[in-house]
C-alpha atoms as a PDB file:
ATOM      1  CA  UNK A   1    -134.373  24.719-103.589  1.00  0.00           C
ATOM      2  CA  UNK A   2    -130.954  23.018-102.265  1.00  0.00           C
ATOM      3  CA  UNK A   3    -130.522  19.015-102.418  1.00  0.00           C
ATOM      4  CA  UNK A   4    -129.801  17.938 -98.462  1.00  0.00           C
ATOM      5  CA  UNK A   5    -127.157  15.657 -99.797  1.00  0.00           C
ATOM      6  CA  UNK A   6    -125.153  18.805-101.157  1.00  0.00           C
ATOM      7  CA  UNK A   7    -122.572  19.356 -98.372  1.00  0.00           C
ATOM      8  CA  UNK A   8    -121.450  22.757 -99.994  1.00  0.00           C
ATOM      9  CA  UNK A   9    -124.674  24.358 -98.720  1.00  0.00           C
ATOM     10  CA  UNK A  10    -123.990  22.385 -94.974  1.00  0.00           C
ATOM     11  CA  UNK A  11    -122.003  24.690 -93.264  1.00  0.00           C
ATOM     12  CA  UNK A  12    -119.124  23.475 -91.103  1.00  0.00           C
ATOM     13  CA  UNK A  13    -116.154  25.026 -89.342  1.00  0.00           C
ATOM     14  CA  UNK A  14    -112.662  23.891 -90.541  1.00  0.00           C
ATOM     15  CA  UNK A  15    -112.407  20.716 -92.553  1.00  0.00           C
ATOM     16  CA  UNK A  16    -108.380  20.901 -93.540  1.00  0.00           C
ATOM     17  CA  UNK A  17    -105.375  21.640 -92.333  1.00  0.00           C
ATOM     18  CA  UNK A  18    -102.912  24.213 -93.673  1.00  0.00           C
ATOM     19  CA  UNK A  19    -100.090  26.302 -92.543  1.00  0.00           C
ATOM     20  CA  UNK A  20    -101.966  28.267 -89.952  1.00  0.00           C
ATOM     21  CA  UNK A  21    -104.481  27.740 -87.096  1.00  0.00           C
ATOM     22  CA  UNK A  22    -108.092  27.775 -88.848  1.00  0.00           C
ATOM     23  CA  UNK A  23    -109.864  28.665 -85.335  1.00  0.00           C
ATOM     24  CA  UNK A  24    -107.290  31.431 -84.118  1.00  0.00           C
ATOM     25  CA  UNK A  25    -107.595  33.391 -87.045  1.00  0.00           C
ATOM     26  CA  UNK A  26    -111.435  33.103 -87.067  1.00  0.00           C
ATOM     27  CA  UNK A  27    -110.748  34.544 -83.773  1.00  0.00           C
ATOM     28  CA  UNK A  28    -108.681  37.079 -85.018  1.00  0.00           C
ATOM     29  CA  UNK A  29    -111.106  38.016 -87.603  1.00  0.00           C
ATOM     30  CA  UNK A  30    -114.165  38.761 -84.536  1.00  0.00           C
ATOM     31  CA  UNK A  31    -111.371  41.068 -83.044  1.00  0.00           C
ATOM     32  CA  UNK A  32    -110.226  43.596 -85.619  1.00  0.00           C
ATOM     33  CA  UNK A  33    -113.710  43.479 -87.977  1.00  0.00           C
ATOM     34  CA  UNK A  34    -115.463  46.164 -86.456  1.00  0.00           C
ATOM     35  CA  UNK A  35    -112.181  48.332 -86.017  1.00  0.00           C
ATOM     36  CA  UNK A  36    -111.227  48.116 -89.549  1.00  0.00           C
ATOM     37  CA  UNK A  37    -114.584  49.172 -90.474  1.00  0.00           C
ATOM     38  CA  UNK A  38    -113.929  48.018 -93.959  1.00  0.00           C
ATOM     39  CA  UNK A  39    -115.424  49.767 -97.195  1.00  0.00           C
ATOM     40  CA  UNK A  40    -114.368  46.264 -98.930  1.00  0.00           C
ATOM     41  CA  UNK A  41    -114.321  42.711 -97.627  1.00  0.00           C
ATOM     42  CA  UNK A  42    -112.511  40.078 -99.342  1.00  0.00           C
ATOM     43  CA  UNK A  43    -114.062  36.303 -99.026  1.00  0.00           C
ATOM     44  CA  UNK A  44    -112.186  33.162-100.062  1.00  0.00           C
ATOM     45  CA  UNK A  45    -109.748  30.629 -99.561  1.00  0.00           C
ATOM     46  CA  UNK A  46    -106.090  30.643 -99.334  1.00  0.00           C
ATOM     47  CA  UNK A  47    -105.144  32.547-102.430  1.00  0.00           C
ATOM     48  CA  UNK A  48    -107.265  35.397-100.907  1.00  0.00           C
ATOM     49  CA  UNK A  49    -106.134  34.962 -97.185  1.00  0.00           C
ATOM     50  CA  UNK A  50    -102.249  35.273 -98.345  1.00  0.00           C
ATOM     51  CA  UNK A  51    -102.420  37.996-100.655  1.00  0.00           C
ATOM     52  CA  UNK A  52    -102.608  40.292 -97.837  1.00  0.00           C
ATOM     53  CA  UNK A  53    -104.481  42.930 -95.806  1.00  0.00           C
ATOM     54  CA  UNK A  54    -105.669  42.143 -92.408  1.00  0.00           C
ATOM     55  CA  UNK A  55    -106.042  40.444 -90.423  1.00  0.00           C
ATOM     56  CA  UNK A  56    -102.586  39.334 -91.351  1.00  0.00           C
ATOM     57  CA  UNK A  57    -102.298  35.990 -92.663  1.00  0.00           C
ATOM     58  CA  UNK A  58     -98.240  33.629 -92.226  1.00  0.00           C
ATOM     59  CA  UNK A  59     -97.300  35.425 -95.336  1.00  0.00           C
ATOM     60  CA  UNK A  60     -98.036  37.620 -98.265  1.00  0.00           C
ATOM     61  CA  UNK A  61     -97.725  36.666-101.784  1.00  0.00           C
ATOM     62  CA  UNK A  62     -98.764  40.072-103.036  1.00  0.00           C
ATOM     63  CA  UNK A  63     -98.005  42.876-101.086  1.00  0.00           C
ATOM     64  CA  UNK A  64     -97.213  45.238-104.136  1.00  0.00           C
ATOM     65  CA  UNK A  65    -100.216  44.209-106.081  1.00  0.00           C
ATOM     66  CA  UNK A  66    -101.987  44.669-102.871  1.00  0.00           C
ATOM     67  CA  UNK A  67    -101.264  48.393-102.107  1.00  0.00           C
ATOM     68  CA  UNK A  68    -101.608  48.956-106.211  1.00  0.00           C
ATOM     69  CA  UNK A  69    -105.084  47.335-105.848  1.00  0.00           C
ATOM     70  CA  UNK A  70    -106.022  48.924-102.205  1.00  0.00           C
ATOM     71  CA  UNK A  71    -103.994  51.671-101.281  1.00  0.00           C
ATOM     72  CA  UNK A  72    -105.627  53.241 -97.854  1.00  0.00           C
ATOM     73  CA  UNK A  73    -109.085  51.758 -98.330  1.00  0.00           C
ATOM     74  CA  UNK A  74    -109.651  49.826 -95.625  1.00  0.00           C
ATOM     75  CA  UNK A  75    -110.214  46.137 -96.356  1.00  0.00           C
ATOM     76  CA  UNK A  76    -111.082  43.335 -94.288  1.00  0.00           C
ATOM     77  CA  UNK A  77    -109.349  39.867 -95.802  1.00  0.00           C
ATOM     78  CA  UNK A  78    -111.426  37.156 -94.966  1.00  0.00           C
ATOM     79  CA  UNK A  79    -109.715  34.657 -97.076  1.00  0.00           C
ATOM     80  CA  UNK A  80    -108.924  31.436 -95.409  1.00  0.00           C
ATOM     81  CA  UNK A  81    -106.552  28.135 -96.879  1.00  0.00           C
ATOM     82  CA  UNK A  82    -108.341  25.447 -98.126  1.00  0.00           C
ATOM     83  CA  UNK A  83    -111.816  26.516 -97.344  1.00  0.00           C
ATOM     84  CA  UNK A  84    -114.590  25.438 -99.411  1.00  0.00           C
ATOM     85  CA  UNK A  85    -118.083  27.044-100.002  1.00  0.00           C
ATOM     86  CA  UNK A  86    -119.671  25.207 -96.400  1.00  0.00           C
ATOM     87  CA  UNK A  87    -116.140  26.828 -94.467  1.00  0.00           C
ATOM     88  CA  UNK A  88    -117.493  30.187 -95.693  1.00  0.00           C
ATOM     89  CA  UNK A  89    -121.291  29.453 -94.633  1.00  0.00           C
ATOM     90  CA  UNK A  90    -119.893  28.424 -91.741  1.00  0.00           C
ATOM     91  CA  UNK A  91    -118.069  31.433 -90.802  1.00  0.00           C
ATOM     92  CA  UNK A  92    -120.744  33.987 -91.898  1.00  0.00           C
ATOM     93  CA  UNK A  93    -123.357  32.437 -89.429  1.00  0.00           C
ATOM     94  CA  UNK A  94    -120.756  32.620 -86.688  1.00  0.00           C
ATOM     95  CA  UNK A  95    -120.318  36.547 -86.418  1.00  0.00           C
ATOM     96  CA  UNK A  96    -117.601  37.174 -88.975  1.00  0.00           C
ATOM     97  CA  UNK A  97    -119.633  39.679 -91.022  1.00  0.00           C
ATOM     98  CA  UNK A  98    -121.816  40.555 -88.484  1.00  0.00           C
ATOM     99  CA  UNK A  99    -122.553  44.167 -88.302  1.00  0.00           C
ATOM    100  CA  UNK A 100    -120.368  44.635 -91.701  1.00  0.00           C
ATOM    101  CA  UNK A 101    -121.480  46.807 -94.186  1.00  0.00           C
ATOM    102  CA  UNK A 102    -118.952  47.590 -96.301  1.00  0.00           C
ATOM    103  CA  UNK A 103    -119.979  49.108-100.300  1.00  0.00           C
ATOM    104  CA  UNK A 104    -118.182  45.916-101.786  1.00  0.00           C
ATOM    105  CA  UNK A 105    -117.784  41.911-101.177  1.00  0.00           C
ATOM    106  CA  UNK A 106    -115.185  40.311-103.504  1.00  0.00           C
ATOM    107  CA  UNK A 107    -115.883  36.953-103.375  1.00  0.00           C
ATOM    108  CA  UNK A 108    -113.669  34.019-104.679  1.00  0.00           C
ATOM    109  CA  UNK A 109    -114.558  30.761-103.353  1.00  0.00           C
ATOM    110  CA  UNK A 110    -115.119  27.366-104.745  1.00  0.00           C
ATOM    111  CA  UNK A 111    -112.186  26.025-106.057  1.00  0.00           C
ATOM    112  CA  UNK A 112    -111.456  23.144-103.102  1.00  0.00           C
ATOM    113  CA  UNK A 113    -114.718  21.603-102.780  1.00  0.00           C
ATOM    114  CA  UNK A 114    -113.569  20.053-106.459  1.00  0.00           C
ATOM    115  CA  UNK A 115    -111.411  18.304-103.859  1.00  0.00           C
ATOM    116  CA  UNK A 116    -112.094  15.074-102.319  1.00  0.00           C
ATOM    117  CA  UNK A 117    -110.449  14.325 -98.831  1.00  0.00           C
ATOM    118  CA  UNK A 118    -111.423  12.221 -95.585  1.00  0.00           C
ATOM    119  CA  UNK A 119    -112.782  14.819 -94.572  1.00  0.00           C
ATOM    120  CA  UNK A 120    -115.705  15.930 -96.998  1.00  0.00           C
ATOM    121  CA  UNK A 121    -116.154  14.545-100.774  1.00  0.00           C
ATOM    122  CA  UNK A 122    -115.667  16.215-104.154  1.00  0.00           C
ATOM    123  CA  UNK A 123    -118.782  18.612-104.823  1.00  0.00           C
ATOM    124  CA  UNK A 124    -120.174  18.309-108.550  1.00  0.00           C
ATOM    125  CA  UNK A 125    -120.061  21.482-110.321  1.00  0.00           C
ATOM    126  CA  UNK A 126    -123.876  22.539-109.471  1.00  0.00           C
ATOM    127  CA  UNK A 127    -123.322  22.027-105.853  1.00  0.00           C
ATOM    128  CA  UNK A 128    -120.663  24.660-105.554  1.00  0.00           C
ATOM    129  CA  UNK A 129    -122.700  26.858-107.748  1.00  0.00           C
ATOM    130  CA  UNK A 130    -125.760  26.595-105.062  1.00  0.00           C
ATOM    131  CA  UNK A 131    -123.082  26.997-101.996  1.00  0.00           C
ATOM    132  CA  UNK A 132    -121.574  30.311-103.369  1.00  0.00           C
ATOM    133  CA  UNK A 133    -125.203  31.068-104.350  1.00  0.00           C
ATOM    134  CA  UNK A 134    -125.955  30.716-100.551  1.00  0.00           C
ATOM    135  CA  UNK A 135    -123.232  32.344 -99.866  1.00  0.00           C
ATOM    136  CA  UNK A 136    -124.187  35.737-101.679  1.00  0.00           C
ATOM    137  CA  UNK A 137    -127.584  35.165-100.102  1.00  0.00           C
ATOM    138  CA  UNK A 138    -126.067  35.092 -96.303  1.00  0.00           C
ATOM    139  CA  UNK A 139    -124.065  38.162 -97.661  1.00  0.00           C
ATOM    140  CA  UNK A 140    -127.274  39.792 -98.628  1.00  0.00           C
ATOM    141  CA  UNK A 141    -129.502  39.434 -95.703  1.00  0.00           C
ATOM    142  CA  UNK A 142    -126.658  40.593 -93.762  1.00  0.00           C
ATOM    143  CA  UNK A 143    -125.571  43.853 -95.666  1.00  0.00           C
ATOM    144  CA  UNK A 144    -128.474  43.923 -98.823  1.00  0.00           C
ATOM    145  CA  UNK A 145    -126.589  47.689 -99.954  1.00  0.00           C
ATOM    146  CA  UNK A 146    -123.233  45.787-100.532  1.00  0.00           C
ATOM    147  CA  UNK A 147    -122.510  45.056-103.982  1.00  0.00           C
ATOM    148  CA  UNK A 148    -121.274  41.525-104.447  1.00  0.00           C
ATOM    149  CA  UNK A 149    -118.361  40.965-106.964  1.00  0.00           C
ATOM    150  CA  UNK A 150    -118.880  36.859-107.559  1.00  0.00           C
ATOM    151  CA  UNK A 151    -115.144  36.178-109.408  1.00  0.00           C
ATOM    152  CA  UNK A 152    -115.109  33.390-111.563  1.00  0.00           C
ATOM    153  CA  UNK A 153    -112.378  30.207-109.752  1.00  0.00           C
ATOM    154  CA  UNK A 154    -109.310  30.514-111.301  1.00  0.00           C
ATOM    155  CA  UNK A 155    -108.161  27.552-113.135  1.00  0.00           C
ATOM    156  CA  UNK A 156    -106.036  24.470-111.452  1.00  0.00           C
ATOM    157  CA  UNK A 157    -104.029  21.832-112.892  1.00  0.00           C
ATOM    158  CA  UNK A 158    -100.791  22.055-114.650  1.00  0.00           C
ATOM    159  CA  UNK A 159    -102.829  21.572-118.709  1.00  0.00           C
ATOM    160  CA  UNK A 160    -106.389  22.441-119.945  1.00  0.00           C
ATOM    161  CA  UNK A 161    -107.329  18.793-119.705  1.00  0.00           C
ATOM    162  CA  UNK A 162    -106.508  18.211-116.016  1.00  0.00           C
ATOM    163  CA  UNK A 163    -110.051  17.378-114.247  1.00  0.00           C
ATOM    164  CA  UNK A 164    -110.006  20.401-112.359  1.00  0.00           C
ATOM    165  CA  UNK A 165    -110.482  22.215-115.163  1.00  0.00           C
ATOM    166  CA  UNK A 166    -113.379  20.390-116.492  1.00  0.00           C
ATOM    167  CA  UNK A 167    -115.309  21.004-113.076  1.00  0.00           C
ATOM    168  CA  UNK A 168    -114.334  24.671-112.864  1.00  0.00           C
ATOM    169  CA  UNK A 169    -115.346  25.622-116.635  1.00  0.00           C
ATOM    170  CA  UNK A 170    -118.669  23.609-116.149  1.00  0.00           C
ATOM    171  CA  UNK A 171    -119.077  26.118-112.694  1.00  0.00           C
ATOM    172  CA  UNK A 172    -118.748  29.367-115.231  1.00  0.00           C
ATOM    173  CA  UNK A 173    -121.854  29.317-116.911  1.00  0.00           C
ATOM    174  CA  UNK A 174    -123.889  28.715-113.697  1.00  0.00           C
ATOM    175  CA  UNK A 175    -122.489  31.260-111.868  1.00  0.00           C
ATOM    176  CA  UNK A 176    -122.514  33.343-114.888  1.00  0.00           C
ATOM    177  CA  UNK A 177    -126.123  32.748-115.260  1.00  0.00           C
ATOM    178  CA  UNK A 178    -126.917  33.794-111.430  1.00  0.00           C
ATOM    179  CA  UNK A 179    -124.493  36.381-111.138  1.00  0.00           C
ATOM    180  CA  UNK A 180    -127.519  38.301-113.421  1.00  0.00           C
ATOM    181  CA  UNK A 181    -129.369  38.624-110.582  1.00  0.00           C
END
């Protein structure tokens, strides 16, 4: 069972801004989904949404390591900047996977709900565990032969004892422990 205080399991459409427009590409995304008919879908924030793939994000940080990584299998990149765990909720109960049944879900999410802002508070490390946990749950009930691959959050901060860090390596063994099942 969730705690009702835990916004990372409250889904909500964009919280932050960032160098794009959060509801045109969500738009985007309903448009080209079901023509791509991906055999991989990519879920996370902004260091998934500009790696590549489509639909297209303002720019590509990757598009070598992309084509190494994909060549002509047809993925759907639902990565989107500075989303957190509730974004992601969010935009799998408003149609964005809908339909989807692609063999694999890479999902790599988490990493900004360690950040506080006006607009929603710093999650504790078990919070965003139960939000992606949701998450592979919506992901589930949605598509239950997709395989999920849960990726650890990268680390953040410019030395090991930034406070990101702290958060994100406390994360690991919970997702670690869920990613069993």
């Amino acid at each position: 069972t969730f705690s009702s205080e835990n916004n990372a399991i409250v889904p909500v459409p964009k919280l932050e801004n960032d160098c794009y427009d959060w509801h045109a590409r969500h738009k985007e995304v309903l448009k080209v989904k079901d023509g791509i008919s991906p055999e991989i879908v990519l879920i996370g924030d902004s260091i998934t949404h500009f790696w590549g793939g489509e639909p297209a994000g303002p720019r590509k940080n990757g598009p070598k390591a992309w084509e190494d990584v994909f060549g002509k299998k047809r993925v759907l990149n639902l990565g989107f900047g500075w989303d957190r765990t509730q974004n992601v909720l969010w935009r799998l109960e408003n149609g964005e996977f809908d339909g989807l049944k692609p063999k694999y879900v890479v999902l790599n999410i988490g990493t900004n709900n360690f950040s506080g802002t006006k607009n929603a508070r710093e999650s504790t490390s078990a919070e965003v565990a139960d939000g992606i946990k949701l998450i592979c749950d919506r992901i589930n009930s949605k598509s239950p032969q997709t395989k999920i691959i849960l990726m650890a959050v990268f680390p953040r901060g410019a030395k090991p004892p930034d406070g990101f860090r702290a958060k994100i390596n406390a994360l690991h063994p919970l997702l670690a422990e869920f990613a069993k099942s």
